[in-house]
PDB file of N, CA and C in Angstrom:
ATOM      1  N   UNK A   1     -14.505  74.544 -27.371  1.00  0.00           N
ATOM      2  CA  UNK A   1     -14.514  74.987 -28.759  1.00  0.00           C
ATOM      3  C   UNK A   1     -13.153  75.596 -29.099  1.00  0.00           C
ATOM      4  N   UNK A   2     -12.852  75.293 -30.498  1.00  0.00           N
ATOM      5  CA  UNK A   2     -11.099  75.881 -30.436  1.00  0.00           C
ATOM      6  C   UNK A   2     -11.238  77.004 -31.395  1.00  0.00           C
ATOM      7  N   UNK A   3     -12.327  77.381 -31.831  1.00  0.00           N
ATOM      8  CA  UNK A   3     -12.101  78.961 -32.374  1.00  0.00           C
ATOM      9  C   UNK A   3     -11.995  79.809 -31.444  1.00  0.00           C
ATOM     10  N   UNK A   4     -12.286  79.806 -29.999  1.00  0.00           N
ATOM     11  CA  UNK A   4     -11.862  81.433 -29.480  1.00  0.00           C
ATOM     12  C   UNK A   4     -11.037  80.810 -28.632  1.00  0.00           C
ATOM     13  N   UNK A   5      -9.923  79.639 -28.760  1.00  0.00           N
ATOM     14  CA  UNK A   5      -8.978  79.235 -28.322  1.00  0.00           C
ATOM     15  C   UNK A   5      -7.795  80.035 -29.181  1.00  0.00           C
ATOM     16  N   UNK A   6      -8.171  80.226 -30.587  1.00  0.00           N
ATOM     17  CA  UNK A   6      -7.071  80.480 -31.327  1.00  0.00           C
ATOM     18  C   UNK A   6      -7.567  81.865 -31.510  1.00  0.00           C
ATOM     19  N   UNK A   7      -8.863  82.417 -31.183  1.00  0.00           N
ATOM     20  CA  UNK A   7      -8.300  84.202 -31.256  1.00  0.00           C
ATOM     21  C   UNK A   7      -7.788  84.357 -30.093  1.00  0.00           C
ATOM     22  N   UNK A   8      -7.978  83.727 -29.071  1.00  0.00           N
ATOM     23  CA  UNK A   8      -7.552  84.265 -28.377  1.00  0.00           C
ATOM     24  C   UNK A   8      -5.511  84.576 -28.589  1.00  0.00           C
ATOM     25  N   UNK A   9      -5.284  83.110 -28.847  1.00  0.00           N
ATOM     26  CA  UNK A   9      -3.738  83.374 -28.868  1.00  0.00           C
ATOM     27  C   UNK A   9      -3.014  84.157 -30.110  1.00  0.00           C
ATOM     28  N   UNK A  10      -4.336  84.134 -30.695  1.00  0.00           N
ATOM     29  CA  UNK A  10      -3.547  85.543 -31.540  1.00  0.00           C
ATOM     30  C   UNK A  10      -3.905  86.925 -31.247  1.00  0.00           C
ATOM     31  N   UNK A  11      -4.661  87.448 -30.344  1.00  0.00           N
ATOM     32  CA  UNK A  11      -5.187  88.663 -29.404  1.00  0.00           C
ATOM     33  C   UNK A  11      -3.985  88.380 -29.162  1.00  0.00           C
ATOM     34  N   UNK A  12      -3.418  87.581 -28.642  1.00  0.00           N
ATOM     35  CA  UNK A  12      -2.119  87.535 -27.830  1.00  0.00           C
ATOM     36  C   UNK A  12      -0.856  88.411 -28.304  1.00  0.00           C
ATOM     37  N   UNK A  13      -0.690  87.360 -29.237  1.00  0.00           N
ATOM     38  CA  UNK A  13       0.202  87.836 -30.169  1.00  0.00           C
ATOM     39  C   UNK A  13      -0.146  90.059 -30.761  1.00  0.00           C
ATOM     40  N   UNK A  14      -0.800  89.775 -31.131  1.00  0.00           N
ATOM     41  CA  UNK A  14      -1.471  91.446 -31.927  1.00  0.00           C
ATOM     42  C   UNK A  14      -0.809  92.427 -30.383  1.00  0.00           C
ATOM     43  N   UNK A  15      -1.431  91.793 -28.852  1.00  0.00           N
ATOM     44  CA  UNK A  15      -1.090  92.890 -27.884  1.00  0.00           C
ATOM     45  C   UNK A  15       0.368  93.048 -27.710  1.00  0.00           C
ATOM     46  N   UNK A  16       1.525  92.017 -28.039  1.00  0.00           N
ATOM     47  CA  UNK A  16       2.745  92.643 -27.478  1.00  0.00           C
ATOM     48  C   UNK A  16       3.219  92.984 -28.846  1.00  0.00           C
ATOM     49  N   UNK A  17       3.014  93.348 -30.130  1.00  0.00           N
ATOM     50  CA  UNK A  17       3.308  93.987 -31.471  1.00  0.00           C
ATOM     51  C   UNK A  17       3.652  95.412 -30.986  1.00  0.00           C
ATOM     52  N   UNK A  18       2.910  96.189 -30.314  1.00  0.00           N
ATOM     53  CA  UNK A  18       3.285  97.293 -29.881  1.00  0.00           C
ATOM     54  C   UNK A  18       4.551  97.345 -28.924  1.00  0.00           C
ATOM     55  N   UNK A  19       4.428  96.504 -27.975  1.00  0.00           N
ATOM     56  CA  UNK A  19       5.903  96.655 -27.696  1.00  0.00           C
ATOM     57  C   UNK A  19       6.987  96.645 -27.926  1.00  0.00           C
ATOM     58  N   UNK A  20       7.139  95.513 -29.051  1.00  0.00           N
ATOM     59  CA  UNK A  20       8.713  95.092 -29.794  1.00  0.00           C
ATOM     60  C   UNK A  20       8.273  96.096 -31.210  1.00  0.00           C
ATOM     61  N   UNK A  21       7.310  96.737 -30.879  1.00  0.00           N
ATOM     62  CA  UNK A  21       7.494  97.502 -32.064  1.00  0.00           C
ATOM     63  C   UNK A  21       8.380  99.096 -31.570  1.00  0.00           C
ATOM     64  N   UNK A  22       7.839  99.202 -30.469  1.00  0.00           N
ATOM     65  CA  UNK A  22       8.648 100.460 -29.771  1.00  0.00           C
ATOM     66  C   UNK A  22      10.117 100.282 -29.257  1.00  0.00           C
ATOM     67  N   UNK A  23      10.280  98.835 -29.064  1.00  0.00           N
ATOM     68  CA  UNK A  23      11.790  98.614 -29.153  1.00  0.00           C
ATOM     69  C   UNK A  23      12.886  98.494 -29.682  1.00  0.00           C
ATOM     70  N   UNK A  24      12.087  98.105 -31.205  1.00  0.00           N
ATOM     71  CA  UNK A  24      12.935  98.041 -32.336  1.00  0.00           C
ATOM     72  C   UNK A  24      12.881  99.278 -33.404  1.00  0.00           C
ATOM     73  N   UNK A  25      11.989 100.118 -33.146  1.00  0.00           N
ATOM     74  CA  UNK A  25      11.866 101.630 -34.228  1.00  0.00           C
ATOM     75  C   UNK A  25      12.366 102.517 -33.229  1.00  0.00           C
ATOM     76  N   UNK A  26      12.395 102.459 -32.122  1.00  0.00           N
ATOM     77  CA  UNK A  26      12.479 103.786 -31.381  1.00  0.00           C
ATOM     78  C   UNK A  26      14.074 104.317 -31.721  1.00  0.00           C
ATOM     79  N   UNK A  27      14.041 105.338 -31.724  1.00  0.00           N
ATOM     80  CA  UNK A  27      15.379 106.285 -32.070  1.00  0.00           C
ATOM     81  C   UNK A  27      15.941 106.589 -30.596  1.00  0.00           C
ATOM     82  N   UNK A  28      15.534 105.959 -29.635  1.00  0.00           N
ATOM     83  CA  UNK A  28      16.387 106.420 -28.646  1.00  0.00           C
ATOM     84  C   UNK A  28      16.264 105.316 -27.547  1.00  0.00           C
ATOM     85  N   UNK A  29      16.870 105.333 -26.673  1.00  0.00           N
ATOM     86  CA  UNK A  29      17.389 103.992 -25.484  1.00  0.00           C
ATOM     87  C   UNK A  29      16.154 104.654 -25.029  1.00  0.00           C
ATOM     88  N   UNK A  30      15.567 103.270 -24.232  1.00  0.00           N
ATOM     89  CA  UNK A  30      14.300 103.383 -23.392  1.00  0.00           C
ATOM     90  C   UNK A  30      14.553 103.170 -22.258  1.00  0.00           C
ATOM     91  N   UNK A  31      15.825 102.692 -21.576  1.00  0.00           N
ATOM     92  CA  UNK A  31      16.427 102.892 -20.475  1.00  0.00           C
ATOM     93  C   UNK A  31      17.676 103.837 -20.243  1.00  0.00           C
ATOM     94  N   UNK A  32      17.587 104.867 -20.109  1.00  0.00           N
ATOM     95  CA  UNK A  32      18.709 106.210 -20.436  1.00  0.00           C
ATOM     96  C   UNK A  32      19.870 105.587 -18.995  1.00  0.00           C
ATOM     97  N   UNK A  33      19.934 105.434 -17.999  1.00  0.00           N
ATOM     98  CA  UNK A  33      20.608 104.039 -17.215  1.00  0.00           C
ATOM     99  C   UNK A  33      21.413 103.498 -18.112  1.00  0.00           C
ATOM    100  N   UNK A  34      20.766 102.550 -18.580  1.00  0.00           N
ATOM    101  CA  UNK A  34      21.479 101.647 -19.301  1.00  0.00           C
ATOM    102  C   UNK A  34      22.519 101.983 -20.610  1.00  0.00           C
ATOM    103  N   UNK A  35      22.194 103.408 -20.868  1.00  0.00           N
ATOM    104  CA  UNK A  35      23.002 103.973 -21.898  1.00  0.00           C
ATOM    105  C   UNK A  35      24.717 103.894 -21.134  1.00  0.00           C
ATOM    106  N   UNK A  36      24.873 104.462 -19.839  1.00  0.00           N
ATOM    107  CA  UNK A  36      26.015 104.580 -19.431  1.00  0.00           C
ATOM    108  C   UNK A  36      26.416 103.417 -19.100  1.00  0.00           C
ATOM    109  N   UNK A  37      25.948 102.308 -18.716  1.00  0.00           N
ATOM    110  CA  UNK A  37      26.639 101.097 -18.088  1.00  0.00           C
ATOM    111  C   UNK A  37      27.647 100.825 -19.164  1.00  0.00           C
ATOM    112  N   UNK A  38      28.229 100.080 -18.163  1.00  0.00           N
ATOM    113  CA  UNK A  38      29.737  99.504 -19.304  1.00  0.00           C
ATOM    114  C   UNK A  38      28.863  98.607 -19.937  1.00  0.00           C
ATOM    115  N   UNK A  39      29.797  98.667 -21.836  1.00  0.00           N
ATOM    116  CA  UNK A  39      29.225  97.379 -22.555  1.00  0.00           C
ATOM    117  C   UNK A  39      30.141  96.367 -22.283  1.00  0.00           C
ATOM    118  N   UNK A  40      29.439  94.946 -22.416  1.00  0.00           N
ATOM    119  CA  UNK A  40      29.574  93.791 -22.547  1.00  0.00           C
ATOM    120  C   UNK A  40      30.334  93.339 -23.567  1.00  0.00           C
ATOM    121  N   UNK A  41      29.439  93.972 -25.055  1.00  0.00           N
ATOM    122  CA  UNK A  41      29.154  93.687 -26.082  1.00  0.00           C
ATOM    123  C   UNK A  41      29.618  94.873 -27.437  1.00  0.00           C
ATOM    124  N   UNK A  42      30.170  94.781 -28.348  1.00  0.00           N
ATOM    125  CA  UNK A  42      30.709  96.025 -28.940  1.00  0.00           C
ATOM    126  C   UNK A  42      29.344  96.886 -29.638  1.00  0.00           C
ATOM    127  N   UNK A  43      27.847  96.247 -29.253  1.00  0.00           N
ATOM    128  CA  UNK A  43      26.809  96.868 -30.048  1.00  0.00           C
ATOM    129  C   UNK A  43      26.599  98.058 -29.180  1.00  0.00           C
ATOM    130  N   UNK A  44      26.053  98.925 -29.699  1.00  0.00           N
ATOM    131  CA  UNK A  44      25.869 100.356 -29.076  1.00  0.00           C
ATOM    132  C   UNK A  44      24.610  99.800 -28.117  1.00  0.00           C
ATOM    133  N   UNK A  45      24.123 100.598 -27.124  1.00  0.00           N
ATOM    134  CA  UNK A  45      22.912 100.348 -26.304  1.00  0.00           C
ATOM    135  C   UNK A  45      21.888 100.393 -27.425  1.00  0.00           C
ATOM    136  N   UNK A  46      21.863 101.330 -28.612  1.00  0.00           N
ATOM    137  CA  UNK A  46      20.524 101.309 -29.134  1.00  0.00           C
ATOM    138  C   UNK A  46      20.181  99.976 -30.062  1.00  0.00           C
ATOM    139  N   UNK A  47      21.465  99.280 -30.647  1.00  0.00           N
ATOM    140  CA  UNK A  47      21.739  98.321 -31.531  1.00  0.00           C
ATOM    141  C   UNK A  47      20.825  97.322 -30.551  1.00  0.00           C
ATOM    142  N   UNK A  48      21.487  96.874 -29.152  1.00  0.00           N
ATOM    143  CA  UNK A  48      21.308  95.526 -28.366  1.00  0.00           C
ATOM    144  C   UNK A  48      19.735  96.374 -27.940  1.00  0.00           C
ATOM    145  N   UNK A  49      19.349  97.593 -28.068  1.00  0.00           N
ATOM    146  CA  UNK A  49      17.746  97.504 -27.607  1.00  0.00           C
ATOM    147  C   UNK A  49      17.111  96.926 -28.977  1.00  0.00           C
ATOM    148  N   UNK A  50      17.333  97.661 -30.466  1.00  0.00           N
ATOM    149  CA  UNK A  50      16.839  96.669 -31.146  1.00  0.00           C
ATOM    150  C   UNK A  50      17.257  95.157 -31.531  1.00  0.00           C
ATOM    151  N   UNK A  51      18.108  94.660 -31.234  1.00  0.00           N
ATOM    152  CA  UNK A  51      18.635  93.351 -30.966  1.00  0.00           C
ATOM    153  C   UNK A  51      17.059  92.507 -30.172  1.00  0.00           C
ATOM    154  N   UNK A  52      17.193  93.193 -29.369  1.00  0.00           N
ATOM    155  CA  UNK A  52      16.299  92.265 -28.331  1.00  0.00           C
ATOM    156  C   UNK A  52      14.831  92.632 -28.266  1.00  0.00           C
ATOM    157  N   UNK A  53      14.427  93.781 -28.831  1.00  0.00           N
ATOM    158  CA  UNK A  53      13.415  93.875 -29.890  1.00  0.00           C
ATOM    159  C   UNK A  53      12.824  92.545 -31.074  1.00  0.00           C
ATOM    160  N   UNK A  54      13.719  92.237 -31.750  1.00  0.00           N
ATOM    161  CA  UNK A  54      13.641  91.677 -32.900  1.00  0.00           C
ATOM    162  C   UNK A  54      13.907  90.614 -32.246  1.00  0.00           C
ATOM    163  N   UNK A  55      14.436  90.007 -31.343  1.00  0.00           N
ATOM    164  CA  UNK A  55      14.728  88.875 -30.529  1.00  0.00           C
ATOM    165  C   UNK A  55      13.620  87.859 -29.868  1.00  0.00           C
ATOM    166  N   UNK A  56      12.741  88.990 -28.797  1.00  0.00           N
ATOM    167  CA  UNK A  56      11.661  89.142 -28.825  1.00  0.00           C
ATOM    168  C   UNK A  56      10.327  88.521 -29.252  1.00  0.00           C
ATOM    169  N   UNK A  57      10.379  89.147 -30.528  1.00  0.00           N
ATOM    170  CA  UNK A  57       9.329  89.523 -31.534  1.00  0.00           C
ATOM    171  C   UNK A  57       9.487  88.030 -31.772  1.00  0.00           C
ATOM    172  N   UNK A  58      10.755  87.328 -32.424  1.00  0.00           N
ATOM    173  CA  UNK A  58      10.957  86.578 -33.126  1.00  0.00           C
ATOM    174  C   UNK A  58      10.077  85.147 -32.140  1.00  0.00           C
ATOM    175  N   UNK A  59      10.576  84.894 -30.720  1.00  0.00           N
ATOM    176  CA  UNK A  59      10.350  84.116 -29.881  1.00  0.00           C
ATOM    177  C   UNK A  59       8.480  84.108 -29.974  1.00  0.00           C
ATOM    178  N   UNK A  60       8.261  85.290 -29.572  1.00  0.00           N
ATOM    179  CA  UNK A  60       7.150  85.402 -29.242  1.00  0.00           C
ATOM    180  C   UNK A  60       5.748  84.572 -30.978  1.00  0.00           C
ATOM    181  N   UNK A  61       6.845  85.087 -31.915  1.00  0.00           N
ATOM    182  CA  UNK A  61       6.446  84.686 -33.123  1.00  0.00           C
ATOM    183  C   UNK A  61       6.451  83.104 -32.984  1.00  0.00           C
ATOM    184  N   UNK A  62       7.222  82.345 -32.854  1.00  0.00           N
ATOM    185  CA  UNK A  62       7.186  80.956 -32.773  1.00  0.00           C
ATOM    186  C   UNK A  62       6.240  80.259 -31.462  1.00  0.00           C
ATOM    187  N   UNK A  63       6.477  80.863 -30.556  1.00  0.00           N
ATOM    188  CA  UNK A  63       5.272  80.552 -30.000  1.00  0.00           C
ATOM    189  C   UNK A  63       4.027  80.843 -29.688  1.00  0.00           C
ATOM    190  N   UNK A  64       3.495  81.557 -30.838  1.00  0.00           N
ATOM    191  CA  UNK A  64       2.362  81.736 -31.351  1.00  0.00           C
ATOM    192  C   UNK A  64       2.228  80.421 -32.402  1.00  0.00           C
ATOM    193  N   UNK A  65       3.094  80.464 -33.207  1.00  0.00           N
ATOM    194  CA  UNK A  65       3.140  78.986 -34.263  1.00  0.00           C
ATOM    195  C   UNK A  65       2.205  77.888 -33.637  1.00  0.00           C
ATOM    196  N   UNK A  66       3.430  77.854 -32.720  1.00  0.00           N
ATOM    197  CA  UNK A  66       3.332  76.628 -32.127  1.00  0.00           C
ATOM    198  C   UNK A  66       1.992  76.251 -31.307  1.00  0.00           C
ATOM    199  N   UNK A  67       1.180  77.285 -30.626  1.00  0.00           N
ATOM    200  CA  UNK A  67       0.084  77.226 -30.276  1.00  0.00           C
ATOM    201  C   UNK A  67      -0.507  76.863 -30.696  1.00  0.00           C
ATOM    202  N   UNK A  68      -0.341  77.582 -32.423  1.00  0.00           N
ATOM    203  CA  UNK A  68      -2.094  77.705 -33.112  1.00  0.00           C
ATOM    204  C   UNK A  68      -1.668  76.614 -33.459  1.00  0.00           C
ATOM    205  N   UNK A  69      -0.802  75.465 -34.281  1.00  0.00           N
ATOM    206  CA  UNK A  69      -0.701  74.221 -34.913  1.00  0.00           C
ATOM    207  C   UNK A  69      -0.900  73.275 -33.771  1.00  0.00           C
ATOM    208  N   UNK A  70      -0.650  73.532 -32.573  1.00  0.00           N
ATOM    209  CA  UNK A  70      -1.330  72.562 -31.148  1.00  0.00           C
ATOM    210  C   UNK A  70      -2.800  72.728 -31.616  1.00  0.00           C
ATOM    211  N   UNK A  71      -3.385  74.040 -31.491  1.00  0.00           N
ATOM    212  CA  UNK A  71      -4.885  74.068 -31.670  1.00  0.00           C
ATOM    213  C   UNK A  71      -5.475  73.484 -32.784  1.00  0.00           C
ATOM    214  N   UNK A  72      -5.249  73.552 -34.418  1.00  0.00           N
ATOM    215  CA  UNK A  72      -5.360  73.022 -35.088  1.00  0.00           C
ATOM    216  C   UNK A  72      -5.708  71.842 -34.969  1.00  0.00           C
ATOM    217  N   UNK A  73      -4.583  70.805 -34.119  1.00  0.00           N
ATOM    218  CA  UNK A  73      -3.708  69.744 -34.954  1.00  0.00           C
ATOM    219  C   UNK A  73      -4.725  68.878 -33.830  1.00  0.00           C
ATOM    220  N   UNK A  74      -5.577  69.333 -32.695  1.00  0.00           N
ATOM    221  CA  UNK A  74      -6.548  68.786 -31.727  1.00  0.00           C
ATOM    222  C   UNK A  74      -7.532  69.146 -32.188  1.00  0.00           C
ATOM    223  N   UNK A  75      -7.851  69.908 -33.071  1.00  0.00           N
ATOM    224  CA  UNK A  75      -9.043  70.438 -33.209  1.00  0.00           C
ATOM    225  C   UNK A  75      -9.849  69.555 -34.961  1.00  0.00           C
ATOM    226  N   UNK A  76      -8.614  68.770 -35.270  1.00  0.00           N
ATOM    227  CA  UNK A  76      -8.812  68.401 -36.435  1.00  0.00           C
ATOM    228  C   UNK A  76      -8.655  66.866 -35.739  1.00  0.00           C
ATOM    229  N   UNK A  77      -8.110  66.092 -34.772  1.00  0.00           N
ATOM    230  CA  UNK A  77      -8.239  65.263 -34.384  1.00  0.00           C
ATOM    231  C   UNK A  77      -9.381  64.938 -33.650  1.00  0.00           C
ATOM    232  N   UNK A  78     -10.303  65.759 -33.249  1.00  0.00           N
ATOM    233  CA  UNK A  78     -11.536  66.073 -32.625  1.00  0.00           C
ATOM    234  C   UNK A  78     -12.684  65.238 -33.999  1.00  0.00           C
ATOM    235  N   UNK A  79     -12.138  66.251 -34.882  1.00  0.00           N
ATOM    236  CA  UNK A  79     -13.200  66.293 -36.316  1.00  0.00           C
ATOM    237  C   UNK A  79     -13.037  65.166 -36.871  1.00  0.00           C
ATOM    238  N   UNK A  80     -11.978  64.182 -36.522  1.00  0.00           N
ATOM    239  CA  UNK A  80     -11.871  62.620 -37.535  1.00  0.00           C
ATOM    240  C   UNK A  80     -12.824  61.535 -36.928  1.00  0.00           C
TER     241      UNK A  80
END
C-alpha cells in the first residue's frame, strides 16, 4: 500500500527539520573546535554552519521530492 509509504517519507523529512533548524538559527558554532581551525573559506565558522544548514535542508528537501513523485508516479501506475 503506498499511503504509509509516503507518511512515512515525510515522518522522514518532519524528523531532521529540527536539526537544520538548529543549524541554521543557532547564534552560536555548535562545534566550539571548529571555531579556531584555520579557514579555508573567507565565511566566518557561523556563516559555513548556516551554509550547510541550509545546504542540508535543501538536499534533504529534494529528496523527499523525489521519493514522494516515485511513490505517486507507481502508485498511479498501479491504479491504470
Amino acid at each position: 500500500d503506498y499511503g504509509p509509504q509516503l507518511l512515512y517519507v515525510l515522518a522522514i523529512g518532519l524528523g531532521q527539520t529540527p536539526l537544520f533548524a538548529f543549524l541554521t538559527f543557532s547564534s552560536t558554532v555548535f562545534y566550539p573546535t571548529y571555531a579556531h581551525a584555520m579557514r579555508v573559506t573567507s565565511l566566518s565558522p557561523l556563516e559555513d554552519q548556516v551554509l550547510g544548514g541550509v545546504i542540508m535542508k535543501l538536499a534533504a528537501m529534494l529528496a523527499t521530492f523525489y521519493a514522494v513523485a516515485f511513490i505517486f508516479y507507481r502508485w498511479y501506475e498501479k491504479s491504470r
